[in-house]
N, C-alpha and C. Protein backbone atom coordinates (compact mmCIF):
# COMPACT_ATOMS: atom_id res chain seq x y z
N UNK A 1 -103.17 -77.54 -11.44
CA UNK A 1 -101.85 -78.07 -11.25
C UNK A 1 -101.02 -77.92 -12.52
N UNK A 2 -101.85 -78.22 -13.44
CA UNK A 2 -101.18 -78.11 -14.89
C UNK A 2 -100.57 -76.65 -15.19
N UNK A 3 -101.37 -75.27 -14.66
CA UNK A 3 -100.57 -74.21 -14.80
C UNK A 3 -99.62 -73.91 -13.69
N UNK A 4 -99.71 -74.79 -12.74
CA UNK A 4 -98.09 -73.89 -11.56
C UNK A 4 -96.59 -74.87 -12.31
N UNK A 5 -97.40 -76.20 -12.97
CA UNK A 5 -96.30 -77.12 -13.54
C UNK A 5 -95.77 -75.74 -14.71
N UNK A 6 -96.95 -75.77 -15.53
CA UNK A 6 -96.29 -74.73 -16.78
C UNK A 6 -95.11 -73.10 -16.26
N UNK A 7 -95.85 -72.66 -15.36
CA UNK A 7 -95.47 -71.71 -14.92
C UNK A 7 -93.96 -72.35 -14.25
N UNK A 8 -93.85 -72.99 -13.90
CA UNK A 8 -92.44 -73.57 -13.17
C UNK A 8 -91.36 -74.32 -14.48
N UNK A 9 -92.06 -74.91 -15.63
CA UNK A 9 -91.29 -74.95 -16.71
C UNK A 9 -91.04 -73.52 -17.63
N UNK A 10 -91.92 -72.67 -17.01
CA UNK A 10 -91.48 -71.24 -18.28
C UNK A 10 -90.10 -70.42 -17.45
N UNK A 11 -90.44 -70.52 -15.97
CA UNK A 11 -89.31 -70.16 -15.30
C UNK A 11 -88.11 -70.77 -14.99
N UNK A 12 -88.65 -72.31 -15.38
CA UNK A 12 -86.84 -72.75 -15.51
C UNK A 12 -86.43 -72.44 -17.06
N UNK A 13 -87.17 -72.34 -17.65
CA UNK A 13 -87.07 -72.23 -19.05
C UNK A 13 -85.90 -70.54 -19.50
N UNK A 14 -86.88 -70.01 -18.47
CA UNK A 14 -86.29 -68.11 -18.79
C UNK A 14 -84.73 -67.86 -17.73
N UNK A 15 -85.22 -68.97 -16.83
CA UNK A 15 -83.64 -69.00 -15.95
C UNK A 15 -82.50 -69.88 -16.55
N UNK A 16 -83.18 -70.62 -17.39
CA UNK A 16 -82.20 -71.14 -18.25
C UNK A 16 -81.24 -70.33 -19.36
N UNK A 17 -82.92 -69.96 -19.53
CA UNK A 17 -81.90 -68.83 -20.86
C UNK A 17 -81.44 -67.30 -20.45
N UNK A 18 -81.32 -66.98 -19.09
CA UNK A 18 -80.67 -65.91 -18.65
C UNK A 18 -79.28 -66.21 -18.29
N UNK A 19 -78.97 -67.66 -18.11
CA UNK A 19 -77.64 -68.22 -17.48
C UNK A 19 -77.09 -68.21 -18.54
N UNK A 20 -78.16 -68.33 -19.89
CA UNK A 20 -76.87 -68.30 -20.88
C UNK A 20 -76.10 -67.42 -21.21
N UNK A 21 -77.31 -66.43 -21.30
CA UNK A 21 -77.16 -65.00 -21.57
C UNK A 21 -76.15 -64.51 -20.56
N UNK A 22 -76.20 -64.94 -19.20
CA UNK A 22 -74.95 -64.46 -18.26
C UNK A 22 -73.90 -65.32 -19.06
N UNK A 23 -73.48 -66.15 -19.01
CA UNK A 23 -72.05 -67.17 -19.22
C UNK A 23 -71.48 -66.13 -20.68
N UNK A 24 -72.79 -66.21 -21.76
CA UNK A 24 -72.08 -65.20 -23.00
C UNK A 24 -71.58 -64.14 -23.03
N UNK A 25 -71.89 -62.97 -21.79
CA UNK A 25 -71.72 -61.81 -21.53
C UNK A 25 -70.15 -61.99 -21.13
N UNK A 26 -70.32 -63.28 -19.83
CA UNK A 26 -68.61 -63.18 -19.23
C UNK A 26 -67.95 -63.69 -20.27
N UNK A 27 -68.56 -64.18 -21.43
CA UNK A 27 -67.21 -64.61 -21.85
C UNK A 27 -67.36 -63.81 -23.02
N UNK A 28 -67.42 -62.83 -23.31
CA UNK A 28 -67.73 -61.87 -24.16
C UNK A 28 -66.34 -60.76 -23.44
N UNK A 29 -66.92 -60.60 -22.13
CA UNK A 29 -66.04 -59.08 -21.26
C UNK A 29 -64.89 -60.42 -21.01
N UNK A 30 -65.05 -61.48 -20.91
CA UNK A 30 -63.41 -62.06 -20.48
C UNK A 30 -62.37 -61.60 -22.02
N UNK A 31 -62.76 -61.95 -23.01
CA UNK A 31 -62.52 -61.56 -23.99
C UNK A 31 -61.88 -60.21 -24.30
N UNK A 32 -62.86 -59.31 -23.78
CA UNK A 32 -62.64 -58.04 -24.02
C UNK A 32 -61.39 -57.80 -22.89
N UNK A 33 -61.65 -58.39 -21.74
CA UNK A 33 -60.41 -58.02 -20.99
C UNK A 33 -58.81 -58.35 -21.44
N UNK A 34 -59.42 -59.96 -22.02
CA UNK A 34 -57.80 -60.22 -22.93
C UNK A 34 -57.33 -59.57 -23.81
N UNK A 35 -58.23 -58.96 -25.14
CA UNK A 35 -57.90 -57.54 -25.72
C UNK A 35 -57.11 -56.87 -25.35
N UNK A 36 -57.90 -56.15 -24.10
CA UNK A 36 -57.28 -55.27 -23.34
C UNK A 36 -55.87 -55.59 -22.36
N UNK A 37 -55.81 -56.52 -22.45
CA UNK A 37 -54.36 -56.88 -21.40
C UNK A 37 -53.50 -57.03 -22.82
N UNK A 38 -53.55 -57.42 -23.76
CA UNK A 38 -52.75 -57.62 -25.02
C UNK A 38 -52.32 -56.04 -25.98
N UNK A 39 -53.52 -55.21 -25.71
CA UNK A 39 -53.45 -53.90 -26.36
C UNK A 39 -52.21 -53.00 -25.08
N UNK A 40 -52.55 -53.58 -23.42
CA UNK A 40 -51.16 -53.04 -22.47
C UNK A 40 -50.16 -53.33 -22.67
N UNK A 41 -50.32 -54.58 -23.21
CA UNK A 41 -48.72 -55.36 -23.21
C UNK A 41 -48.22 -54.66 -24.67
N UNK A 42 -48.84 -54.71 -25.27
CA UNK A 42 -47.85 -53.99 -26.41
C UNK A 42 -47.87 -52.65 -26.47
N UNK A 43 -48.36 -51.72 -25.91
CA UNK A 43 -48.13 -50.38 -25.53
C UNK A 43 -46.94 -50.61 -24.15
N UNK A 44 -46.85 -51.28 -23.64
CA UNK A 44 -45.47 -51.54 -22.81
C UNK A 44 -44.45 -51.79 -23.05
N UNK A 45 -44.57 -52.62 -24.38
CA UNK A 45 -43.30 -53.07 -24.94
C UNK A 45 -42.51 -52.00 -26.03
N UNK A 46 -43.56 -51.12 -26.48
CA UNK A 46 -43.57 -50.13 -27.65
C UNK A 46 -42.66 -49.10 -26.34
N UNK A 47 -43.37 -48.87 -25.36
CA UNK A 47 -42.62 -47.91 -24.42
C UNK A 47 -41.31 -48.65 -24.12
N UNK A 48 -41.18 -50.39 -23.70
CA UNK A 48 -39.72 -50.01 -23.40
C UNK A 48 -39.03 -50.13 -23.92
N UNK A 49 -39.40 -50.72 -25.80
CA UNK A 49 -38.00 -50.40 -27.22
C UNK A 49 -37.94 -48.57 -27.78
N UNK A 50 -38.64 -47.53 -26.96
CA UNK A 50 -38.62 -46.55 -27.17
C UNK A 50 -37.64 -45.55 -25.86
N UNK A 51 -37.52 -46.43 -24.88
CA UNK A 51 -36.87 -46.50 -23.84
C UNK A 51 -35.68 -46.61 -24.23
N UNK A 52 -35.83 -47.99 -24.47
CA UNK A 52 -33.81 -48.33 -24.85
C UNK A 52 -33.31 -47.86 -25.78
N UNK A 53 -34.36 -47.29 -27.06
CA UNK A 53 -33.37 -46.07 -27.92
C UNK A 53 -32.82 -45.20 -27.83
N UNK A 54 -33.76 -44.98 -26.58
CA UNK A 54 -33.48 -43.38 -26.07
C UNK A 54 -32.03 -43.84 -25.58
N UNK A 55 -32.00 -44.57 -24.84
CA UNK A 55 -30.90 -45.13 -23.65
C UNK A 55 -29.63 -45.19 -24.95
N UNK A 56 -29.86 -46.18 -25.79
CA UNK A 56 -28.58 -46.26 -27.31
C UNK A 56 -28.23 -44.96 -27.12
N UNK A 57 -28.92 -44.15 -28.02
CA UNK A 57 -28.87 -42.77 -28.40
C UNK A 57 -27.88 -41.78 -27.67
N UNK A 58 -28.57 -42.10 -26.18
CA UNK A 58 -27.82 -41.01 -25.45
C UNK A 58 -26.11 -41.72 -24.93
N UNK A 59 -25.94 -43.27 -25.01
CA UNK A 59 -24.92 -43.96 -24.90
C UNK A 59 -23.84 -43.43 -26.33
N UNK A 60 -24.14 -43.35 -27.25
CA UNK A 60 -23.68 -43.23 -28.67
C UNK A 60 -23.23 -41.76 -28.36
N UNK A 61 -24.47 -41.04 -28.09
CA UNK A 61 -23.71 -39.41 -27.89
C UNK A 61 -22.31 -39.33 -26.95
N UNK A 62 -22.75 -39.77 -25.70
CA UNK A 62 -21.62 -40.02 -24.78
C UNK A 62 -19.90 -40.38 -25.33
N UNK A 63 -20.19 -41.50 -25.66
CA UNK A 63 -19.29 -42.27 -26.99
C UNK A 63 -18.83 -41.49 -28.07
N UNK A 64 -19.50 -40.59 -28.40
CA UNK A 64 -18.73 -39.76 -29.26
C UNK A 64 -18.00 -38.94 -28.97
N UNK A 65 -18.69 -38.11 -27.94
CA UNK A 65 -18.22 -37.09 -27.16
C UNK A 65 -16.84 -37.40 -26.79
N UNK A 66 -17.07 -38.81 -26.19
CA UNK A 66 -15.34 -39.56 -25.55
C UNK A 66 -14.90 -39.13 -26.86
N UNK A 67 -14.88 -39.98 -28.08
CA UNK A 67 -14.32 -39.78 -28.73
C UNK A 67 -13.36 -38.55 -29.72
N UNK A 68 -14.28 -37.67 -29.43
CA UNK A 68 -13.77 -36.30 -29.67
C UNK A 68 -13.20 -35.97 -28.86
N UNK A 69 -12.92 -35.74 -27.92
CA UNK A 69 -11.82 -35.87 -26.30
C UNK A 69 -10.60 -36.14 -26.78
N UNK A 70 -11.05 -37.34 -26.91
CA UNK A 70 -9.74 -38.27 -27.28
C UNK A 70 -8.68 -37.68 -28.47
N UNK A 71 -9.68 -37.65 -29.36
CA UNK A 71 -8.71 -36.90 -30.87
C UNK A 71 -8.44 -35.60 -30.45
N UNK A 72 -9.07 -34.71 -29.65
CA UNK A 72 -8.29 -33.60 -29.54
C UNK A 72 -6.99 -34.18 -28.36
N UNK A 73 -7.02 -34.48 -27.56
CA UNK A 73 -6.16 -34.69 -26.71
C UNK A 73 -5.46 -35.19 -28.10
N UNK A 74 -5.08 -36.10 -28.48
CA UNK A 74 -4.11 -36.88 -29.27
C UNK A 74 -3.53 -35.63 -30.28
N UNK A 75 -4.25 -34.92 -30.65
CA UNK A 75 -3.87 -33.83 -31.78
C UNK A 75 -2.83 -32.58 -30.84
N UNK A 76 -3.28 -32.13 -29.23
CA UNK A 76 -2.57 -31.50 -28.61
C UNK A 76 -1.40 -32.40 -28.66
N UNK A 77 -1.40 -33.56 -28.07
CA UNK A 77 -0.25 -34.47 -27.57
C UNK A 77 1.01 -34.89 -29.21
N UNK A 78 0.45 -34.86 -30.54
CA UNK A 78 1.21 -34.32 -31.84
C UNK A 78 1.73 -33.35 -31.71
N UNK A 79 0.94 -31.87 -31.50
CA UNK A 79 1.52 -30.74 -31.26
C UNK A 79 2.52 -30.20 -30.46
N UNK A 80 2.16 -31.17 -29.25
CA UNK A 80 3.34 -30.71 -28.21
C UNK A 80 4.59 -31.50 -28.54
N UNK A 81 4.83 -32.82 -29.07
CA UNK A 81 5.84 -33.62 -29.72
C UNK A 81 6.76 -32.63 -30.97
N UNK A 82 6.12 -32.48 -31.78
CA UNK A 82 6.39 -31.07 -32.91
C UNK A 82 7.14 -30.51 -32.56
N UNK A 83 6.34 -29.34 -31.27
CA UNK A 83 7.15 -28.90 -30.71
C UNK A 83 8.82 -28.60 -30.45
N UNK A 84 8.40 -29.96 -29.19
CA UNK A 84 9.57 -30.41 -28.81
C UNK A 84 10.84 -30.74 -29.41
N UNK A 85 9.96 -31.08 -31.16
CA UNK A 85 11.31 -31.29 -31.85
C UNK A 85 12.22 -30.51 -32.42
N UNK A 86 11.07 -29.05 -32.78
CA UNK A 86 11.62 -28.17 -33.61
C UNK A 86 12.26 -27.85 -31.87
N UNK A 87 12.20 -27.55 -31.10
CA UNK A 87 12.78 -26.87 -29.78
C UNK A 87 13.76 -27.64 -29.83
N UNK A 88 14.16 -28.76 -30.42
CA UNK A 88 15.46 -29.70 -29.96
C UNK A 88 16.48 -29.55 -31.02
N UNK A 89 15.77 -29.26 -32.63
CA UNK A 89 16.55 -29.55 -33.36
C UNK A 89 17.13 -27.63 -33.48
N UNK A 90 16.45 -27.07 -33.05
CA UNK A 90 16.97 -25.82 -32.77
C UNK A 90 18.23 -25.50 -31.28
N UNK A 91 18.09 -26.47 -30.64
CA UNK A 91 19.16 -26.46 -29.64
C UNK A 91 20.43 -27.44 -29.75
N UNK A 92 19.77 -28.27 -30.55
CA UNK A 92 20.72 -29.19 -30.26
C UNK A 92 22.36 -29.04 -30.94
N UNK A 93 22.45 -28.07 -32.06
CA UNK A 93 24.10 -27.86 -31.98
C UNK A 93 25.02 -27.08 -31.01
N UNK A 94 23.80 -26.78 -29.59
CA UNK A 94 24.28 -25.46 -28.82
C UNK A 94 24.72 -26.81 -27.66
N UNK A 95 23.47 -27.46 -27.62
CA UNK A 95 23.62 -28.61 -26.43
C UNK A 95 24.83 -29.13 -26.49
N UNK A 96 25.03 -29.56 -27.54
CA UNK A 96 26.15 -30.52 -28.27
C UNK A 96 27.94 -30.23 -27.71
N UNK A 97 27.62 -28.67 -28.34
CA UNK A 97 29.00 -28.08 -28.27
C UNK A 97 29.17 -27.95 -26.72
N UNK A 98 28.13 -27.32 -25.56
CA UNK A 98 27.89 -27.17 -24.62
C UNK A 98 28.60 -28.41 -24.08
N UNK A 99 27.81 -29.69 -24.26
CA UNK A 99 28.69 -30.99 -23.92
C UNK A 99 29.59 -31.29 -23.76
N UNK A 100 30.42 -31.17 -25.37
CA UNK A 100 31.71 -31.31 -25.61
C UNK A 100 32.62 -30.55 -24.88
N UNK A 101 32.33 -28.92 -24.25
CA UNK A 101 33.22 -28.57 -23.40
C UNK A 101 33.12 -28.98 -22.29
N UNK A 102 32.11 -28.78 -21.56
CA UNK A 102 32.10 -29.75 -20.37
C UNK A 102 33.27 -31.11 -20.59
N UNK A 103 33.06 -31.78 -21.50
CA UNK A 103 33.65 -33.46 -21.15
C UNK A 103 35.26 -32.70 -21.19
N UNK A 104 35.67 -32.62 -22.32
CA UNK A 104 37.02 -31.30 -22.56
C UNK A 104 37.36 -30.75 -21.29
N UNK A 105 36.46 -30.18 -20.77
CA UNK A 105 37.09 -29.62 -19.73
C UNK A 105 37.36 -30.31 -18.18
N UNK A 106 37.04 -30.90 -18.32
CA UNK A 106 37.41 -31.99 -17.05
C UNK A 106 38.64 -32.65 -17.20
């Protein structure tokens, strides 16, 4: 009797210490899984501040682009004013006189 008792304390004994050995393992790989969910999350976050630079970047190009638009338009829209003036101040003693007979002649 004394050895099925022993034999039944060595096997709660070895099932004891396999449960531990299980519980250390999971919490060993739970571990490792949190690692691993922490090593995704910041490879996610690295991707989406590499994302939104991209996104700046190509907003800024855009933005410039307007901007160069803009100054040429504004530099045509000088030019054509110029123009207009030298075209006016070159007509305008013809306009003038032109005028004056008209009103004169009525």
């Amino acid at each position: 009797m004394n050895e099925v008792t022993q034999k039944i304390i060595d096997l709660d004994s070895k099932t004891t210490h396999m449960k531990k050995k299980n519980e250390e393992l999971l919490r060993k790989k739970k571990f490792e899984g949190q690692d691993k969910v922490q090593e995704l999350e910041r490879q996610l976050l690295k991707e989406f501040h590499e994302e939104g630079e991209k996104a700046y970047r190509e907003a800024l190009k855009e933005t410039d682009s307007t901007l160069e638009s803009i100054e040429k338009i504004k530099k045509e829209y000088e030019s054509h004013i110029q123009n207009t003036d030298e075209v006016y101040s070159k007509i305008k003693y013809d306009l003038i006189e032109t005028l004056w007979e008209d009103i004169v002649a009525e």
